[in-house]
PDB file of N, CA and C in Angstrom:
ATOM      1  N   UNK A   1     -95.920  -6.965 108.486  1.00  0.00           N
ATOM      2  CA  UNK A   1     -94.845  -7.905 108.262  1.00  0.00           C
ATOM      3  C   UNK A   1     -93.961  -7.385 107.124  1.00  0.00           C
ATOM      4  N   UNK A   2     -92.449  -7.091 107.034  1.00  0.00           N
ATOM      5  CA  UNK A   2     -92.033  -6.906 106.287  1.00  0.00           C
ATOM      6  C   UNK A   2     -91.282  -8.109 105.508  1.00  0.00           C
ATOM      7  N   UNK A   3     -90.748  -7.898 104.491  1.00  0.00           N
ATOM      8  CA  UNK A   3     -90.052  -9.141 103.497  1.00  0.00           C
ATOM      9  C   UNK A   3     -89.091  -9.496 104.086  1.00  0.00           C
ATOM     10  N   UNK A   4     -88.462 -10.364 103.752  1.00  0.00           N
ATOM     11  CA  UNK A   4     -87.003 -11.402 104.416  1.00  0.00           C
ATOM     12  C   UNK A   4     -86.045 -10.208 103.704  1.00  0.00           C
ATOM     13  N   UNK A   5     -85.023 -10.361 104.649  1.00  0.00           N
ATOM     14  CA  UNK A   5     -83.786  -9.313 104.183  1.00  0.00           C
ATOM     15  C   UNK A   5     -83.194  -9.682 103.080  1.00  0.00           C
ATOM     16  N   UNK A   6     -83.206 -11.017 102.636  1.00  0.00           N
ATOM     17  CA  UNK A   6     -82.227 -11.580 101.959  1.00  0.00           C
ATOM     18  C   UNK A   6     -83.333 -10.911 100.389  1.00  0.00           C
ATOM     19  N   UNK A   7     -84.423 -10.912 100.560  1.00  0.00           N
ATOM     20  CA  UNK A   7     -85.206 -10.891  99.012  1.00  0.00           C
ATOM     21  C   UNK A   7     -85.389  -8.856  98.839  1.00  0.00           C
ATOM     22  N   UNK A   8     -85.212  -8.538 100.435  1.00  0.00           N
ATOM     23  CA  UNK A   8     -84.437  -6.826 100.093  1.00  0.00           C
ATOM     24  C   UNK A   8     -83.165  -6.742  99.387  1.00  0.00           C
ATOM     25  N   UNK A   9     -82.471  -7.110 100.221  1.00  0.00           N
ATOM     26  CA  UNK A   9     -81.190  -7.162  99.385  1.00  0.00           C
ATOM     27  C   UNK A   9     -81.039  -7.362  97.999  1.00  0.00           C
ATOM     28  N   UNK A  10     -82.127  -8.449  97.729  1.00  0.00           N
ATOM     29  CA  UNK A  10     -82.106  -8.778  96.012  1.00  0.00           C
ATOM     30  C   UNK A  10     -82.724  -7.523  95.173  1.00  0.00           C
ATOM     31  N   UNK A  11     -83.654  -6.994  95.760  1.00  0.00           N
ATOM     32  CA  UNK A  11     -84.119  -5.743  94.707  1.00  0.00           C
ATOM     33  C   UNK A  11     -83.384  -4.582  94.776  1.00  0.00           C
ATOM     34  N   UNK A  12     -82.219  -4.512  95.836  1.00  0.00           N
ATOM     35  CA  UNK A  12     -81.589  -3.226  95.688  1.00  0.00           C
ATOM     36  C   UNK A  12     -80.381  -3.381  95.118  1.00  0.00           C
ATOM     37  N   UNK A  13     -79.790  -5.319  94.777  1.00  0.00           N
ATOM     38  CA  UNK A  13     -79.102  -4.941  93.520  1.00  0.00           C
ATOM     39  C   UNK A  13     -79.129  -5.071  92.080  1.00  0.00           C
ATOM     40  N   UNK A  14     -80.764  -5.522  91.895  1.00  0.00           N
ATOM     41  CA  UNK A  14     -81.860  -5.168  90.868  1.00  0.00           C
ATOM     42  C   UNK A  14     -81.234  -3.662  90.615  1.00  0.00           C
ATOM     43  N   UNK A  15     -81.901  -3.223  91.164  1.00  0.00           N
ATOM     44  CA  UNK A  15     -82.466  -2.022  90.743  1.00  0.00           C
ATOM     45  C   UNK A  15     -80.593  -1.065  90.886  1.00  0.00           C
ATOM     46  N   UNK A  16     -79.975  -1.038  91.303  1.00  0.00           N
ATOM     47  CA  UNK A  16     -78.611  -1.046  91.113  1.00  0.00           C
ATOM     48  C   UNK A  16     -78.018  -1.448  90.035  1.00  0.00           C
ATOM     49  N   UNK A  17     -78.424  -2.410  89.315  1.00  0.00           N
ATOM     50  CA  UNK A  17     -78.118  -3.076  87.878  1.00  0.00           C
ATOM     51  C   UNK A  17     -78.794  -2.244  86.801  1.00  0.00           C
ATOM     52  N   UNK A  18     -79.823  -2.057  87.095  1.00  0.00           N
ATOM     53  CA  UNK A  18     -80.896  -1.232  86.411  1.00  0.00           C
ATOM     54  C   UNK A  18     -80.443   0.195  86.228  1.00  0.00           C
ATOM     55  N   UNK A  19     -80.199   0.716  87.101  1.00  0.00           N
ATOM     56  CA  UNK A  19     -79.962   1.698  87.451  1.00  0.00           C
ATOM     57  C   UNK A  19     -78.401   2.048  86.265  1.00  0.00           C
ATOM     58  N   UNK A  20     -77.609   1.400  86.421  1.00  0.00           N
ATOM     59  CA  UNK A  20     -76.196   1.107  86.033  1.00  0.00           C
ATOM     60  C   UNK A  20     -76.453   0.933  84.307  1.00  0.00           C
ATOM     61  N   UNK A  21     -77.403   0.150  84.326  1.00  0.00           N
ATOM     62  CA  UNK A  21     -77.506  -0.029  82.571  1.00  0.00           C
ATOM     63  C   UNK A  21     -77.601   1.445  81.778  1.00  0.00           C
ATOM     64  N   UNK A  22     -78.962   2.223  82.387  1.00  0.00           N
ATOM     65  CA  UNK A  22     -79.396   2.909  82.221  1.00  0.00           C
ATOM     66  C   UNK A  22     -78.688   3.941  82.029  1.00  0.00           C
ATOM     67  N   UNK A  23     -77.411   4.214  82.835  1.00  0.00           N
ATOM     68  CA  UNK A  23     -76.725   5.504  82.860  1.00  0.00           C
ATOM     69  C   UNK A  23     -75.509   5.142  81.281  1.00  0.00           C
ATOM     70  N   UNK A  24     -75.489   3.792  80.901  1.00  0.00           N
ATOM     71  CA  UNK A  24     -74.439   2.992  80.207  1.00  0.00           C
ATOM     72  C   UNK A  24     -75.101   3.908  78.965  1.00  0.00           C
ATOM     73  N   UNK A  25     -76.435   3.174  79.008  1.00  0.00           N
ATOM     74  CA  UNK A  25     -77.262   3.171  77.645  1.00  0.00           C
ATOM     75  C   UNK A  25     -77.031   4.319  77.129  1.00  0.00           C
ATOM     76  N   UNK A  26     -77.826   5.622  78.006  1.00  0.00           N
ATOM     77  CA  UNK A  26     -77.520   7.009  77.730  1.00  0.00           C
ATOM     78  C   UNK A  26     -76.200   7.907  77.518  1.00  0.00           C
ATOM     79  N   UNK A  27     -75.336   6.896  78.237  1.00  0.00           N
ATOM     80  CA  UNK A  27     -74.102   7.098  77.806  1.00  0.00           C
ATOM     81  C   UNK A  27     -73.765   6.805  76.145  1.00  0.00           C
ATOM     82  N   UNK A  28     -74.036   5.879  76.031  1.00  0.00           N
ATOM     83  CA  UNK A  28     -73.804   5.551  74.796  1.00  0.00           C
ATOM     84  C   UNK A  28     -74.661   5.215  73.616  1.00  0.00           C
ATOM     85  N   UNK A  29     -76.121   5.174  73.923  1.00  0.00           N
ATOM     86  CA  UNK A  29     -77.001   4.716  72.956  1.00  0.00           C
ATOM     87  C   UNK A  29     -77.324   3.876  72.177  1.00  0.00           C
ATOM     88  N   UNK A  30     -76.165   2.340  73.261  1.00  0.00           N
ATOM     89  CA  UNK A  30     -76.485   0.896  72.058  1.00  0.00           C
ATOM     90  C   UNK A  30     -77.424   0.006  72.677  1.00  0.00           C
ATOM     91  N   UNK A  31     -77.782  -0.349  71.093  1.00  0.00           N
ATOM     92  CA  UNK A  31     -78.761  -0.968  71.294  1.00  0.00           C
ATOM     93  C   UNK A  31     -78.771  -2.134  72.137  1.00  0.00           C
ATOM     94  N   UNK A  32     -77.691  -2.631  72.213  1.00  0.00           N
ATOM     95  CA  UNK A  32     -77.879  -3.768  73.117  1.00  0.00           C
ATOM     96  C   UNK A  32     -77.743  -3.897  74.446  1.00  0.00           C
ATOM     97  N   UNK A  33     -76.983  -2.462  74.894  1.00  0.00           N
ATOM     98  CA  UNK A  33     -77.160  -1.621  76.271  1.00  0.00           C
ATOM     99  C   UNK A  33     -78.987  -1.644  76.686  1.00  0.00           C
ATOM    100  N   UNK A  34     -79.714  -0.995  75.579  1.00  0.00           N
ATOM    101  CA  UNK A  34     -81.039  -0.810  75.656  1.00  0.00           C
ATOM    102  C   UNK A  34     -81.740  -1.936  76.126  1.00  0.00           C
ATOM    103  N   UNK A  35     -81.846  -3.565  75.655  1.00  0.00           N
ATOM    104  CA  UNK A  35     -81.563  -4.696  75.885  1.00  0.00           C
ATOM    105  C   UNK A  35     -81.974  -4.770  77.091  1.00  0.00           C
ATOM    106  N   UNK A  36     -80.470  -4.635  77.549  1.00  0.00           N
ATOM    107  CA  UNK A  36     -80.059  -4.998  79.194  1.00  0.00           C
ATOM    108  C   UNK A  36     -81.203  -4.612  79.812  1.00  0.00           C
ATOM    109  N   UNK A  37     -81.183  -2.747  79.981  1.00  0.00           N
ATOM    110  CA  UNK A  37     -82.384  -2.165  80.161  1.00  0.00           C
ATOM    111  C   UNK A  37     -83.393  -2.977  80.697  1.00  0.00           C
ATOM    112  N   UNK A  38     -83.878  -2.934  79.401  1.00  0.00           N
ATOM    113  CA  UNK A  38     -85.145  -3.344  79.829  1.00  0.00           C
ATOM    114  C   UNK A  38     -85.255  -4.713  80.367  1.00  0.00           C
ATOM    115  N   UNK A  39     -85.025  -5.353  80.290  1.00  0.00           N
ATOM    116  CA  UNK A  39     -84.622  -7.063  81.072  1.00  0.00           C
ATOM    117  C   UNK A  39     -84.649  -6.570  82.606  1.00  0.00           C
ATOM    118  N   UNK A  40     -83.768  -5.562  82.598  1.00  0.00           N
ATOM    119  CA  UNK A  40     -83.103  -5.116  84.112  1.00  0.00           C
ATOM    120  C   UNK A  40     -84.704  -4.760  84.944  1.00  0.00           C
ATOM    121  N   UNK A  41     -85.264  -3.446  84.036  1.00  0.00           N
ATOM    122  CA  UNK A  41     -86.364  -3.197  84.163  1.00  0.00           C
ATOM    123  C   UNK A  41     -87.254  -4.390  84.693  1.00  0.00           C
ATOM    124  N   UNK A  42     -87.620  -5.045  83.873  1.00  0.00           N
ATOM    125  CA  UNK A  42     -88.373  -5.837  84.023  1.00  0.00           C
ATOM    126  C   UNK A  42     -88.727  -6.612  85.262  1.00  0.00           C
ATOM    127  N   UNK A  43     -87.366  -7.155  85.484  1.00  0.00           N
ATOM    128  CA  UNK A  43     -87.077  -7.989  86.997  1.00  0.00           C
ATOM    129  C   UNK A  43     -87.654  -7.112  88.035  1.00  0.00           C
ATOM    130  N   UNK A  44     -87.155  -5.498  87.921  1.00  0.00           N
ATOM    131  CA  UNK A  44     -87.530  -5.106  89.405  1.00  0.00           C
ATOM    132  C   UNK A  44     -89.013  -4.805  89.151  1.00  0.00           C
ATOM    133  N   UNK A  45     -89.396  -4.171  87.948  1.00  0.00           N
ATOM    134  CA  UNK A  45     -91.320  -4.381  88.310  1.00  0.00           C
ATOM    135  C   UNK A  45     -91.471  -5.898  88.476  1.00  0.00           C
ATOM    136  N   UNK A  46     -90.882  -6.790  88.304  1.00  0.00           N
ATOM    137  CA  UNK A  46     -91.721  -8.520  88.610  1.00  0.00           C
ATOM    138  C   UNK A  46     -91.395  -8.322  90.340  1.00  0.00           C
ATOM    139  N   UNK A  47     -90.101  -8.139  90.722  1.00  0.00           N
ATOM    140  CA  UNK A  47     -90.160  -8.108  92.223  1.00  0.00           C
ATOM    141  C   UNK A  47     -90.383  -7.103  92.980  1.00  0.00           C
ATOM    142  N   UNK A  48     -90.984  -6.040  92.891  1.00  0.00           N
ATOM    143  CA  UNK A  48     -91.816  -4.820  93.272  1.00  0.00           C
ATOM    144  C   UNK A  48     -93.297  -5.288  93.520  1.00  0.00           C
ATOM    145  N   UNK A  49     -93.733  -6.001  92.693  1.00  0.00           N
ATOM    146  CA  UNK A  49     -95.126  -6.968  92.450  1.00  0.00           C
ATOM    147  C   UNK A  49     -94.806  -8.076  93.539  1.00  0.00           C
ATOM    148  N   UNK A  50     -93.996  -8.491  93.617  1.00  0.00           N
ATOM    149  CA  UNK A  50     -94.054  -9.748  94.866  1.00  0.00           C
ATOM    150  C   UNK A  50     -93.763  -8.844  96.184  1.00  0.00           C
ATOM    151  N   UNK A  51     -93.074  -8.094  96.185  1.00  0.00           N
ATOM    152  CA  UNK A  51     -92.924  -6.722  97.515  1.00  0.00           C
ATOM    153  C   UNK A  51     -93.859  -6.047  97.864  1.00  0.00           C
ATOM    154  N   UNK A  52     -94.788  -6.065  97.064  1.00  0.00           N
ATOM    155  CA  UNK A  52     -96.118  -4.822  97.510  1.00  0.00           C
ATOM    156  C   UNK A  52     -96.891  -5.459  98.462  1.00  0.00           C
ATOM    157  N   UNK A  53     -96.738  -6.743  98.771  1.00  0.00           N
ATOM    158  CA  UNK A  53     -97.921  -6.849  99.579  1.00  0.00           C
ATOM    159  C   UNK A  53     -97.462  -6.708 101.071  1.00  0.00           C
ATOM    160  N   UNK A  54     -95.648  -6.996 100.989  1.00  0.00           N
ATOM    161  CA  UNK A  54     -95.384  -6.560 102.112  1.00  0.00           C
ATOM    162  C   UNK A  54     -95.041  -5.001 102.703  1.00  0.00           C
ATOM    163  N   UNK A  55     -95.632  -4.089 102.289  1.00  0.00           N
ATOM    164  CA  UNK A  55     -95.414  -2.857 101.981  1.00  0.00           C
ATOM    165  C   UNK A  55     -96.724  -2.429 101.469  1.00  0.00           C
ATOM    166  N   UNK A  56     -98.122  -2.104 102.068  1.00  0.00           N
ATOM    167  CA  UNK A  56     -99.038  -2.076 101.568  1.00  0.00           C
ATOM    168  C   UNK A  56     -99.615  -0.576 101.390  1.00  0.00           C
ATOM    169  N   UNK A  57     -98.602   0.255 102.288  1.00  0.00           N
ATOM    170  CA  UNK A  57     -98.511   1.832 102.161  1.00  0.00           C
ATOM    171  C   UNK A  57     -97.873   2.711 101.400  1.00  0.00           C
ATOM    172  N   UNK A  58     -96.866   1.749 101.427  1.00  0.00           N
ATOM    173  CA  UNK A  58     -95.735   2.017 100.468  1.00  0.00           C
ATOM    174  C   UNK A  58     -95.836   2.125  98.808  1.00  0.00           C
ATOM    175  N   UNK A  59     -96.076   0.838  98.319  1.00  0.00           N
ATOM    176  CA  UNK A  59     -96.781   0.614  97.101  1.00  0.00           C
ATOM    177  C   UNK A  59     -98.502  -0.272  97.152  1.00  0.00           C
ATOM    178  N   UNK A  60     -99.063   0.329  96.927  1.00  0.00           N
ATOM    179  CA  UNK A  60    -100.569   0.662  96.704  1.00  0.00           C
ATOM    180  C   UNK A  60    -101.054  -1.054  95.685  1.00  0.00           C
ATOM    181  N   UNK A  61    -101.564  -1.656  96.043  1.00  0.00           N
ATOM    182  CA  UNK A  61    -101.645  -3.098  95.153  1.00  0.00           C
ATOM    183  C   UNK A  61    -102.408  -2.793  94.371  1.00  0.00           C
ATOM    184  N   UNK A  62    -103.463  -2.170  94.348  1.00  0.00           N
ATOM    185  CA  UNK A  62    -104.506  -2.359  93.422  1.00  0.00           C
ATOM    186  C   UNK A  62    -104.018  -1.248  92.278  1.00  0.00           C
ATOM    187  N   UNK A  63    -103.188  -0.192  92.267  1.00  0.00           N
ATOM    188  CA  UNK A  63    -102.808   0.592  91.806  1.00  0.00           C
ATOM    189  C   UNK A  63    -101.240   0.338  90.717  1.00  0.00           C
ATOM    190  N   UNK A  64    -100.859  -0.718  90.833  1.00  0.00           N
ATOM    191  CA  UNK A  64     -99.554  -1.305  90.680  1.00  0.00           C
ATOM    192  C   UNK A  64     -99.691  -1.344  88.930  1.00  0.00           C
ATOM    193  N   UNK A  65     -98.782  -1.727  88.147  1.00  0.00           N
ATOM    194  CA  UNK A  65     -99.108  -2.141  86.607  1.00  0.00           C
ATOM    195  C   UNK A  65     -98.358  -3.442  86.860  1.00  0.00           C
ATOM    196  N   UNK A  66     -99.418  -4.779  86.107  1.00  0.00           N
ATOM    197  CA  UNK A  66     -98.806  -5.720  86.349  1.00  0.00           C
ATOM    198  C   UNK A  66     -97.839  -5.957  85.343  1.00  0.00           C
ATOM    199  N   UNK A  67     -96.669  -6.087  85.316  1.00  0.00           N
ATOM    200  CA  UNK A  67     -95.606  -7.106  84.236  1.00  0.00           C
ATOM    201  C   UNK A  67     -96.029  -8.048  83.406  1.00  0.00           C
ATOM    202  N   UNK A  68     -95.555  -7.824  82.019  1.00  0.00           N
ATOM    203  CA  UNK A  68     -96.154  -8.382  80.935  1.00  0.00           C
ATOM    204  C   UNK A  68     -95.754  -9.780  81.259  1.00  0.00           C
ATOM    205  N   UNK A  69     -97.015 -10.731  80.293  1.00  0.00           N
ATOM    206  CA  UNK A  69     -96.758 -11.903  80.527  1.00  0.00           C
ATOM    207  C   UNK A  69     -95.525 -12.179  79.224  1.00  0.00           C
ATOM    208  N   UNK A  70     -95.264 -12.962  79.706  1.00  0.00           N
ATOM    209  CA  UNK A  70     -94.107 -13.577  78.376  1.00  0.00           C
ATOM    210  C   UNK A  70     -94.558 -14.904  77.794  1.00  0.00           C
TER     211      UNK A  70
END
């Protein structure tokens, strides 16, 4: 079974955001770029963790690092 399109769609503009910070940050090295980062980060390991189970070849569950609690 794979995931609903609509919650694909959401991690690829996760990780598109992520992606985008990242090139900002290194671009420029502020700290509050860095920030973003990791926030950005964060979201797509939390929804990578709700994706793995539909994708069980793909990403490995027992193998995963879980996302810090807050």
């Amino acid at each position: 079974m794979n995931a609903p399109e609509c919650v694909v769609a959401k991690f690829l503009r996760l990780v598109k955001e992520m992606r985008d910070n990242q090139r900002s940050y290194f671009a420029t090295r502020d700290r509050n770029v860095l920030r973003d980062c990791k926030v950005a980060e964060r979201r797509v390991d939390e929804l990578v963790a709700k994706l793995a189970p539909f994708y069980p070849t793909a990403v490995p569950v027992p193998q995963m690092v879980q996302p810090a609690l807050l």
